[in-house]
N, C-alpha and C. Protein backbone atom coordinates (compact mmCIF):
# COMPACT_ATOMS: atom_id res chain seq x y z
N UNK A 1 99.96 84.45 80.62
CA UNK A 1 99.49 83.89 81.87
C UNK A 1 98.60 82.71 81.52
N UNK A 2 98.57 81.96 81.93
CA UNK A 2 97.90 80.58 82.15
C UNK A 2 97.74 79.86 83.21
N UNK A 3 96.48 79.60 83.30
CA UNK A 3 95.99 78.60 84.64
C UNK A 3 95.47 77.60 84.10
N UNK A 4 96.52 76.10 84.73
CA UNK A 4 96.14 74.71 84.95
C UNK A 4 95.38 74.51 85.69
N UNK A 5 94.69 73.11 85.80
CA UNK A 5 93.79 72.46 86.53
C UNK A 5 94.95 71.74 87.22
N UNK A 6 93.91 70.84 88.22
CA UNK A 6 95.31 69.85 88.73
C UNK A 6 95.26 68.64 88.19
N UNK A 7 94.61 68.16 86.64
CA UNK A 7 95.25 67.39 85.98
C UNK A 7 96.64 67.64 84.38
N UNK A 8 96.51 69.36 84.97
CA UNK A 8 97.70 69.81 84.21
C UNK A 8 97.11 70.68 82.60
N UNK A 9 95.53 70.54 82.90
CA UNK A 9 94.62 70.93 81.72
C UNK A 9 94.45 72.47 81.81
N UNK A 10 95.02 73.00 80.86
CA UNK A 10 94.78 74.40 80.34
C UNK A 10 93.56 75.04 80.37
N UNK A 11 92.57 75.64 82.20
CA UNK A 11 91.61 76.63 81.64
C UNK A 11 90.97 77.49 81.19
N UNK A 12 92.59 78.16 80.92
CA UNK A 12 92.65 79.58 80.60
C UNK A 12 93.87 79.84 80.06
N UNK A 13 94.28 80.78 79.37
CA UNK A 13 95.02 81.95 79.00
C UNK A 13 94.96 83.76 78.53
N UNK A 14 96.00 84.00 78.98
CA UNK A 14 96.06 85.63 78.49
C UNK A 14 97.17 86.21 78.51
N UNK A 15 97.61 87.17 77.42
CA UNK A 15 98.51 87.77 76.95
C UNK A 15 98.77 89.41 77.36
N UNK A 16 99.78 90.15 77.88
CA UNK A 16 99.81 91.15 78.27
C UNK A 16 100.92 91.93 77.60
N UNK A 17 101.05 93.42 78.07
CA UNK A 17 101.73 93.89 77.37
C UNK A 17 101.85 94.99 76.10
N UNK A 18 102.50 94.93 75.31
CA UNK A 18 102.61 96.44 74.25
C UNK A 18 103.23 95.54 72.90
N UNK A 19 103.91 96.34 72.27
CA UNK A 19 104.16 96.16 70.84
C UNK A 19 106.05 95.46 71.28
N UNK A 20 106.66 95.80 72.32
CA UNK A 20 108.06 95.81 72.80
C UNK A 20 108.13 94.39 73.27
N UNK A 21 108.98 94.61 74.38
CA UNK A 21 109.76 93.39 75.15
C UNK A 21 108.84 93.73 76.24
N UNK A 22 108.09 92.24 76.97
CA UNK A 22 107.04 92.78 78.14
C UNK A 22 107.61 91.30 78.40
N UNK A 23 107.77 91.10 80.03
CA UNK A 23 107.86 89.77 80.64
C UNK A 23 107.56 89.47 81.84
N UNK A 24 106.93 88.80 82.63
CA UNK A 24 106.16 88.22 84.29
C UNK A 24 107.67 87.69 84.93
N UNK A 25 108.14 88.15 86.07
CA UNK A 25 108.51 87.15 87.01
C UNK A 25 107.88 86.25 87.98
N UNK A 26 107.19 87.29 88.07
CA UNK A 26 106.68 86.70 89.56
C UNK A 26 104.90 86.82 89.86
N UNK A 27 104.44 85.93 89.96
CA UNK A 27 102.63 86.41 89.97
C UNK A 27 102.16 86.25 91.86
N UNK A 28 101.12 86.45 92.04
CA UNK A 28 100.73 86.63 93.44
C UNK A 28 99.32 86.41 93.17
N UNK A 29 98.24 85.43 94.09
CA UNK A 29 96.92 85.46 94.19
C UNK A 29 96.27 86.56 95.42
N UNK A 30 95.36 86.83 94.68
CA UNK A 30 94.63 87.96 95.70
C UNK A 30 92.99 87.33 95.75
N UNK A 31 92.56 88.44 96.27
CA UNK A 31 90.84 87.56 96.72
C UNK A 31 90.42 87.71 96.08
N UNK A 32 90.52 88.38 94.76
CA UNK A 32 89.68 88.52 93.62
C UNK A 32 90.70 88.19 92.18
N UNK A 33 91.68 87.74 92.07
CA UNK A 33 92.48 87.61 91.22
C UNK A 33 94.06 86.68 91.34
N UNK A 34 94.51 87.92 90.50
CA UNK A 34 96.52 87.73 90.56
C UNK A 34 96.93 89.31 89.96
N UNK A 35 97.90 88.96 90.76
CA UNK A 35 98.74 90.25 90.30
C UNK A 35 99.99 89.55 89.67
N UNK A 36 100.49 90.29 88.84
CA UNK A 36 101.81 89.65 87.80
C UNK A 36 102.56 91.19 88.13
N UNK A 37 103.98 90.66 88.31
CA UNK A 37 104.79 91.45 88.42
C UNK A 37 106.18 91.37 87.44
N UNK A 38 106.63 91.95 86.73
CA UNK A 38 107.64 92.20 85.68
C UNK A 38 108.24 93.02 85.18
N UNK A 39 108.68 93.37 83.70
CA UNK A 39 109.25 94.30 83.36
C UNK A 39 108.60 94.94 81.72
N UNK A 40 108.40 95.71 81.18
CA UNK A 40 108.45 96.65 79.86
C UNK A 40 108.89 97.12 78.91
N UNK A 41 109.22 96.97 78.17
CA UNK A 41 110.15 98.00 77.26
C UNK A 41 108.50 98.83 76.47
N UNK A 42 107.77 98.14 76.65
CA UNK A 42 106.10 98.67 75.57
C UNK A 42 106.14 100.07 75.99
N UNK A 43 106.23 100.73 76.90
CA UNK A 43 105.53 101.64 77.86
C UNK A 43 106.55 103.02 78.33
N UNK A 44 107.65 102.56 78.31
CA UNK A 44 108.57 103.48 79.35
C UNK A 44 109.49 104.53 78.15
N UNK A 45 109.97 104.93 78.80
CA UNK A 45 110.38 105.89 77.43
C UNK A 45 111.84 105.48 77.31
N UNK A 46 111.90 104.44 76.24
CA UNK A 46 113.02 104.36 75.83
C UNK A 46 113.75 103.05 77.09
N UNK A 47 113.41 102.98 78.08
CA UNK A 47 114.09 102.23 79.43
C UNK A 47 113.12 101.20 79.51
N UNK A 48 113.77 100.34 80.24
CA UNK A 48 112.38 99.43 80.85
C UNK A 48 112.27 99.48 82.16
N UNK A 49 110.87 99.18 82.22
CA UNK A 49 110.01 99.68 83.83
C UNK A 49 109.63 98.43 83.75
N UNK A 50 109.60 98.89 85.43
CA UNK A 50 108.50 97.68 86.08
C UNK A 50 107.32 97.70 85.69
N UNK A 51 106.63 96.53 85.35
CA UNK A 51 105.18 96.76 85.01
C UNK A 51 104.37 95.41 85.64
N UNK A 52 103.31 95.80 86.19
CA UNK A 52 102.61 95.40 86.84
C UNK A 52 101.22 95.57 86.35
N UNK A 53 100.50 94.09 86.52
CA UNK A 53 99.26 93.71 85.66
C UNK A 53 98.75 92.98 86.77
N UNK A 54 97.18 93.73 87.25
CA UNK A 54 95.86 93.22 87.94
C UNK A 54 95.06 92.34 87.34
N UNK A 55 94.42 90.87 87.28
CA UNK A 55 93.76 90.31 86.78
C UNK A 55 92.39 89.81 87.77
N UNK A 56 91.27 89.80 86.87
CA UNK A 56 90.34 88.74 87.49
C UNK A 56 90.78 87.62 87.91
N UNK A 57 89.97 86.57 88.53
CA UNK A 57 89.99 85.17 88.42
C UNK A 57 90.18 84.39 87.28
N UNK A 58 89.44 85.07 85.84
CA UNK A 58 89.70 84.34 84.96
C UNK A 58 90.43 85.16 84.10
N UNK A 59 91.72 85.45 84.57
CA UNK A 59 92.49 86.00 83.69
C UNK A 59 92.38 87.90 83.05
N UNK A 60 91.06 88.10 83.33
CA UNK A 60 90.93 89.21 82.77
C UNK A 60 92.01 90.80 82.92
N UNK A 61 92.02 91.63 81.93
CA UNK A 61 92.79 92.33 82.50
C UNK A 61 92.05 93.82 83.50
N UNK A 62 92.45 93.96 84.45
CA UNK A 62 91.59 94.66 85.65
C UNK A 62 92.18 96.40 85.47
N UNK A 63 93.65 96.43 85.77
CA UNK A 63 94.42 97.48 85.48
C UNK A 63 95.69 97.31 85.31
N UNK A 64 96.79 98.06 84.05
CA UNK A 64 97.49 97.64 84.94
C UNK A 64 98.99 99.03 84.36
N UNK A 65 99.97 99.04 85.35
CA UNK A 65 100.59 100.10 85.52
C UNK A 65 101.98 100.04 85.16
N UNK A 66 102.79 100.77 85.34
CA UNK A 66 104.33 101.03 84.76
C UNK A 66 105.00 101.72 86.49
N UNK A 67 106.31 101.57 86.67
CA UNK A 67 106.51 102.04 87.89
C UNK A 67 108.40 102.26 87.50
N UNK A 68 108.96 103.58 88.14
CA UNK A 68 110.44 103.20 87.78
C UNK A 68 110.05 104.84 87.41
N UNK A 69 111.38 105.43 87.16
CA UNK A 69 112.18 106.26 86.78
C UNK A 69 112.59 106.62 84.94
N UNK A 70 113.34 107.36 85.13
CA UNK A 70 113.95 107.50 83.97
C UNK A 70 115.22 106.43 83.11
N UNK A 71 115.52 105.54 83.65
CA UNK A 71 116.46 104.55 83.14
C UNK A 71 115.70 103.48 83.01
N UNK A 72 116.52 102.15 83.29
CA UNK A 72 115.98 100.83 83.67
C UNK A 72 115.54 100.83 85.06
N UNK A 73 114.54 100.10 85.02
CA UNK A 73 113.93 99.45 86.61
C UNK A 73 113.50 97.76 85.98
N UNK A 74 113.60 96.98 87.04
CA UNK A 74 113.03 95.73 86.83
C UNK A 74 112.69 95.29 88.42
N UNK A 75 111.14 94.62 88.29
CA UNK A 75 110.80 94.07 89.31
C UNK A 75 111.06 92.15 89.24
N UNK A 76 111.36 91.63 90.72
CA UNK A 76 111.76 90.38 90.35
C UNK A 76 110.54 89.53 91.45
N UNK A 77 110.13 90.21 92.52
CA UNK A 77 109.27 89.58 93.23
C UNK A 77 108.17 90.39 94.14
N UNK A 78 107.19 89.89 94.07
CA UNK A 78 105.84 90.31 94.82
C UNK A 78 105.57 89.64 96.47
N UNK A 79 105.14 90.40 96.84
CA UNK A 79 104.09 89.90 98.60
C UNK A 79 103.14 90.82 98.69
N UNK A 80 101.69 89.66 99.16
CA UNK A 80 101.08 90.81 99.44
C UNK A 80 100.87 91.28 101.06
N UNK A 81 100.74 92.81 100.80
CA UNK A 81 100.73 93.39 102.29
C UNK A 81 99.65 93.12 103.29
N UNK A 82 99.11 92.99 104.38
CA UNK A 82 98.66 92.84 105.33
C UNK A 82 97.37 93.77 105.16
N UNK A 83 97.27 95.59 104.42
CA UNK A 83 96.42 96.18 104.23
C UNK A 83 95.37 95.93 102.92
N UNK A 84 96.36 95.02 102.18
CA UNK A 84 95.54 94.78 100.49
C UNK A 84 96.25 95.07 99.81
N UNK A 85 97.31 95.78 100.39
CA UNK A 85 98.13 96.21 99.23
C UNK A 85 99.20 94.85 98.76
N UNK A 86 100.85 95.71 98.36
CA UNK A 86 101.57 94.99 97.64
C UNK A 86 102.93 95.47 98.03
N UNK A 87 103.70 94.59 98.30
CA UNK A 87 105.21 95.05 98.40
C UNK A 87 106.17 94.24 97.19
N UNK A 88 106.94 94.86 96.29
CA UNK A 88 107.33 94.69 95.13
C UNK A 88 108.90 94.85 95.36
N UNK A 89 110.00 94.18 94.75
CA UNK A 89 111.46 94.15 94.91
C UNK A 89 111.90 93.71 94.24
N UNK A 90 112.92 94.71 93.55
CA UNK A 90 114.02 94.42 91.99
C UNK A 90 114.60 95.32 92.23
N UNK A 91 115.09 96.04 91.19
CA UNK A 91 116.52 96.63 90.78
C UNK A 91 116.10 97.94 89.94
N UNK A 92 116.95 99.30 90.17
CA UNK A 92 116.44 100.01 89.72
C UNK A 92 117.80 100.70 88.99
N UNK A 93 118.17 101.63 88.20
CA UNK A 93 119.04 102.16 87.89
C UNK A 93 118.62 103.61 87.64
N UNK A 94 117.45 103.99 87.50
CA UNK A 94 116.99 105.85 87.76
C UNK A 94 117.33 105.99 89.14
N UNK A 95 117.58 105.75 90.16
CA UNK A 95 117.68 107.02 91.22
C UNK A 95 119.38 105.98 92.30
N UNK A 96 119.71 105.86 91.35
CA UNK A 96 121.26 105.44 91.44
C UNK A 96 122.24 106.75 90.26
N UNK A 97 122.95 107.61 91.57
CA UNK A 97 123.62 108.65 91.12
C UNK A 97 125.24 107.84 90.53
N UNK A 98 125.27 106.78 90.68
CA UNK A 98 126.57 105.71 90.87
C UNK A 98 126.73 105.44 89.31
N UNK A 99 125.47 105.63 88.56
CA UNK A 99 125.49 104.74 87.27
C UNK A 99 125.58 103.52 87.38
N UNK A 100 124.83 102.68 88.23
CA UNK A 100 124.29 101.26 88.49
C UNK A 100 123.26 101.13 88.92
N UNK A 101 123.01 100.15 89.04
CA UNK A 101 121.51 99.20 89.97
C UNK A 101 121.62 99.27 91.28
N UNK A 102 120.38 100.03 91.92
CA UNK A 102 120.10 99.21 93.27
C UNK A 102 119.09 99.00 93.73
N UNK A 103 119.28 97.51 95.05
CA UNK A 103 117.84 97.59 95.09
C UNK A 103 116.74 98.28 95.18
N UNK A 104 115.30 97.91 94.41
CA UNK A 104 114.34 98.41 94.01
C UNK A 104 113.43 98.09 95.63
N UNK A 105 112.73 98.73 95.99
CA UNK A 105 111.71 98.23 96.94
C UNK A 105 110.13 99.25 96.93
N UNK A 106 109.04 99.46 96.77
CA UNK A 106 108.15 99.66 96.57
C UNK A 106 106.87 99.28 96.84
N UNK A 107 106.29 99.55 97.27
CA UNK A 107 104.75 99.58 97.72
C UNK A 107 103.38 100.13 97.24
N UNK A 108 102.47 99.27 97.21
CA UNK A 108 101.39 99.85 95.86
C UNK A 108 99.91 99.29 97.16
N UNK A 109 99.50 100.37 96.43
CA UNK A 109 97.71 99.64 97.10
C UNK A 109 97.01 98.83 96.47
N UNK A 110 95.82 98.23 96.74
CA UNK A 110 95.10 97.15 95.84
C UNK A 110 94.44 97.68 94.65
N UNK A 111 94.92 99.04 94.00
CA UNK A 111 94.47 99.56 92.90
C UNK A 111 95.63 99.81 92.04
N UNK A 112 96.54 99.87 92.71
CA UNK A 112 98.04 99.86 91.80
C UNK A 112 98.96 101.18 92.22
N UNK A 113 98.32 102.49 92.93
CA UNK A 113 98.47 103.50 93.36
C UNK A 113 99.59 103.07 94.23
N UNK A 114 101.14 104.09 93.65
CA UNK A 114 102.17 104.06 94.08
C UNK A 114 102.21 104.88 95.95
N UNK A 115 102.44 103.84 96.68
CA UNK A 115 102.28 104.80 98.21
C UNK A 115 103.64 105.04 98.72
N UNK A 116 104.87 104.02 98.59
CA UNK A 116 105.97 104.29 98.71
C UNK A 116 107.51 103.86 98.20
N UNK A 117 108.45 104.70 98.04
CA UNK A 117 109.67 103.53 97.30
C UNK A 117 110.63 104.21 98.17
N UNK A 118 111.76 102.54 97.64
CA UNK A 118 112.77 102.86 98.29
C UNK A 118 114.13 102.36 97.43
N UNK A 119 115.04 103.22 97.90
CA UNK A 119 116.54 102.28 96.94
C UNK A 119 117.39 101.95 98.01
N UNK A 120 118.07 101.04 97.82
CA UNK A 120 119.42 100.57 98.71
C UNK A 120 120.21 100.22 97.47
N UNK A 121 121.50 100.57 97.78
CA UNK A 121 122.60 99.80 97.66
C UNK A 121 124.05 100.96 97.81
N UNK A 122 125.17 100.29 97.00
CA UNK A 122 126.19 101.16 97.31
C UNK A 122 126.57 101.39 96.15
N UNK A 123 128.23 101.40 95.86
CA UNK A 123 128.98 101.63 94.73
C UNK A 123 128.92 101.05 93.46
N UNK A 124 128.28 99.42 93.56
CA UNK A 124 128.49 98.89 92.07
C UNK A 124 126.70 98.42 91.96
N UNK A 125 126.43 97.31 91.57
CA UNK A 125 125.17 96.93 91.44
C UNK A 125 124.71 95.78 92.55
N UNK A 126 122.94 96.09 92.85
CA UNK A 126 122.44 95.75 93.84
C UNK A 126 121.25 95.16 93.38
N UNK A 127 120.68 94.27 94.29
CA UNK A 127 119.08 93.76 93.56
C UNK A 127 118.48 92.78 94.61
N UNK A 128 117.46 93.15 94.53
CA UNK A 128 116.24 92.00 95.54
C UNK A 128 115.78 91.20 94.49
N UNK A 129 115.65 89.83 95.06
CA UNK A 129 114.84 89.31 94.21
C UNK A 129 114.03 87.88 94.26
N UNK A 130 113.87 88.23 95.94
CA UNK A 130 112.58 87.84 96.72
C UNK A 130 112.61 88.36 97.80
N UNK A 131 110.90 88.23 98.46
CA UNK A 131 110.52 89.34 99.70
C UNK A 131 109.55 88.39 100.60
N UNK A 132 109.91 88.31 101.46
CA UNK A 132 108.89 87.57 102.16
C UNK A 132 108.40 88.39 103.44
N UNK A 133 107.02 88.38 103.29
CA UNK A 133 106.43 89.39 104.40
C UNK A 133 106.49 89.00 105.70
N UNK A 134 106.49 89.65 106.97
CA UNK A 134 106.74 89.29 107.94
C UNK A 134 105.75 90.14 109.02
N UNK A 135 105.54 89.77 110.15
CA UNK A 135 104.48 90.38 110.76
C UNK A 135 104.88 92.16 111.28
N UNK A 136 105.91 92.35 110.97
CA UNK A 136 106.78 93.52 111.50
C UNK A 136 107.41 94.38 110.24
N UNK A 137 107.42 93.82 109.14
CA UNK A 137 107.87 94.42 108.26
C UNK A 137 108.11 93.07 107.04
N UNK A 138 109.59 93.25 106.22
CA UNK A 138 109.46 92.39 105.36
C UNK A 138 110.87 91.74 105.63
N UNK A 139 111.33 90.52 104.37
CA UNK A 139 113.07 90.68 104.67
C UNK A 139 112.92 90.05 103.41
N UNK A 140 114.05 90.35 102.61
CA UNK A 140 114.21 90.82 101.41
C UNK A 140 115.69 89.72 100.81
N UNK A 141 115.80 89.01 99.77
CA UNK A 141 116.89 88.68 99.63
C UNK A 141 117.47 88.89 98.22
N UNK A 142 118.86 88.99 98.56
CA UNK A 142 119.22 89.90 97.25
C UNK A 142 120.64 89.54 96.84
N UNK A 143 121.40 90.08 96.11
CA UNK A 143 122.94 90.44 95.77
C UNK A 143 123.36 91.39 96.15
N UNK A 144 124.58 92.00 96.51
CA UNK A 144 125.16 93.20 96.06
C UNK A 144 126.30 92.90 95.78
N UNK A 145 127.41 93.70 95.25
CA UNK A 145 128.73 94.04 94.94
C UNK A 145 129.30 95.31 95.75
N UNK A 146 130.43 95.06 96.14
CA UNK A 146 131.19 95.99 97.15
C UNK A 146 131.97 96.80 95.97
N UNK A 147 132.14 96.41 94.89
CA UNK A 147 132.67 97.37 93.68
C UNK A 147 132.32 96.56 92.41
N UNK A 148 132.72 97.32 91.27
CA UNK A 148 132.29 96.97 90.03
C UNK A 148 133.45 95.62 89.61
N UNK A 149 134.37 95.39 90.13
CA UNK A 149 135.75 94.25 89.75
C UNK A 149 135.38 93.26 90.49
N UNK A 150 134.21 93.22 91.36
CA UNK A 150 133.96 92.07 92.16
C UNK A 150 133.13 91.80 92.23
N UNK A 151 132.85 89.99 92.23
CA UNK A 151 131.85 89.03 92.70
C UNK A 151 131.20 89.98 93.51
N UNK A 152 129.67 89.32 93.06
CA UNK A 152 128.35 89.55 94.26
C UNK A 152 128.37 88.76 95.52
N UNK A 153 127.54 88.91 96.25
CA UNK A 153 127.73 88.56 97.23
C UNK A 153 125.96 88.47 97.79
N UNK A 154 126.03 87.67 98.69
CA UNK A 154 124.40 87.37 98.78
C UNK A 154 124.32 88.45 99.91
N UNK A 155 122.90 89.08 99.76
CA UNK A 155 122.68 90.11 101.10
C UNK A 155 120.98 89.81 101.00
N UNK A 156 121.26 90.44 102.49
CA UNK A 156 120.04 90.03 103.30
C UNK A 156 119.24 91.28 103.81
N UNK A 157 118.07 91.91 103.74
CA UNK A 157 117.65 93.01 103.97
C UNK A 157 116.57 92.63 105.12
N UNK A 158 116.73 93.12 106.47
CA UNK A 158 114.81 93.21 106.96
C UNK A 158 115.06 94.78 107.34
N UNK A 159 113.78 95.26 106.19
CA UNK A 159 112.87 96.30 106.47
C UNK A 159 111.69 96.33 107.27
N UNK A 160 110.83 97.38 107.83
CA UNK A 160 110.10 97.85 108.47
C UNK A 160 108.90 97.69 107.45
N UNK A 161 107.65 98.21 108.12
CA UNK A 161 106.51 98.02 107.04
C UNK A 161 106.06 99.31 106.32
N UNK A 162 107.57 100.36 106.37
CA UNK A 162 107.68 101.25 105.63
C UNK A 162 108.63 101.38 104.68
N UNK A 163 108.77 100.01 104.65
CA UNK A 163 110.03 99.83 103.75
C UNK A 163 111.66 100.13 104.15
N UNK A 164 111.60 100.98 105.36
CA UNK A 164 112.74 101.51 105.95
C UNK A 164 113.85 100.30 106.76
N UNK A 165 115.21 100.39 106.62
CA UNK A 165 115.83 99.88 107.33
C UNK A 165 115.95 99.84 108.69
């Protein structure tokens, strides 16, 4: 992580992560920080998880957590919620009985404390991978595949502010 000035001058940096494969998609400012949202191999057993890192203002590290199942999970984008919290969306492959990906959707409080998840998709592989909050809920944009022999296809999700369809 690194924060420029706005003449492009480096005031900071910091490094996160484990001994593995650790990577940021997507970061988010909060009133006391950023939240970074990504993926793990450091942490998860054997799979990679979503992992999610709380920072100060200046980079510091605040807390930060692992989220996902027993397979792969990957997070691709952050919003923050209306209460302080966080609504999070990627791709999951633990709670896909299909043996694929689907979308990931999830909700965390301003401490990192998991409050709710959700999966969508169907037969082949699925994925969010941006969320934009909305005063009613969220809407979500993503891929899916109608089978494993075929092109994706762009899909469009608005959920509730329970994550629900």
């Amino acid at each position: 992580m690194v924060k420029i000035d706005k003449q492009g001058k480096r005031e900071w940096h910091a490094a996160f992560g484990g001994e593995d494969d650790d990577g940021a998609r997507a970061v988010t400012a909060t009133k006391d920080g950023y939240l970074l949202v990504g993926n793990t191999d450091s942490f998860g057993r054997n799979y990679m998880n979503v992992y999610v890192v709380k920072t100060d203002k200046k980079g510091k590290l605040l807390w930060e957590k692992n989220y996902g199942g027993s397979r792969d999970d990957e997070a691709f984008a952050v919003t923050p919620s209306a209460d302080g919290g966080f609504v999070i969306v990627g791709r999951s492959e633990s709670f896909n009985r299909r043996n694929g990906f689907d979308l990931y959707l999830f909700k965390i409080d301003g401490n990192g404390k998991l409050l709710w998840e959700r999966t969508y998709g169907g037969e082949a592989d699925d994925a969010g991978y941006d969320i934009l909050a909305l005063e009613d809920g969220y809407l979500i944009a993503g891929e899916r595949k109608t089978d494993r022999k075929r092109d994706s296809d762009v899909w469009v999700l608005k959920v509730d502010l329970r994550g629900r369809l």
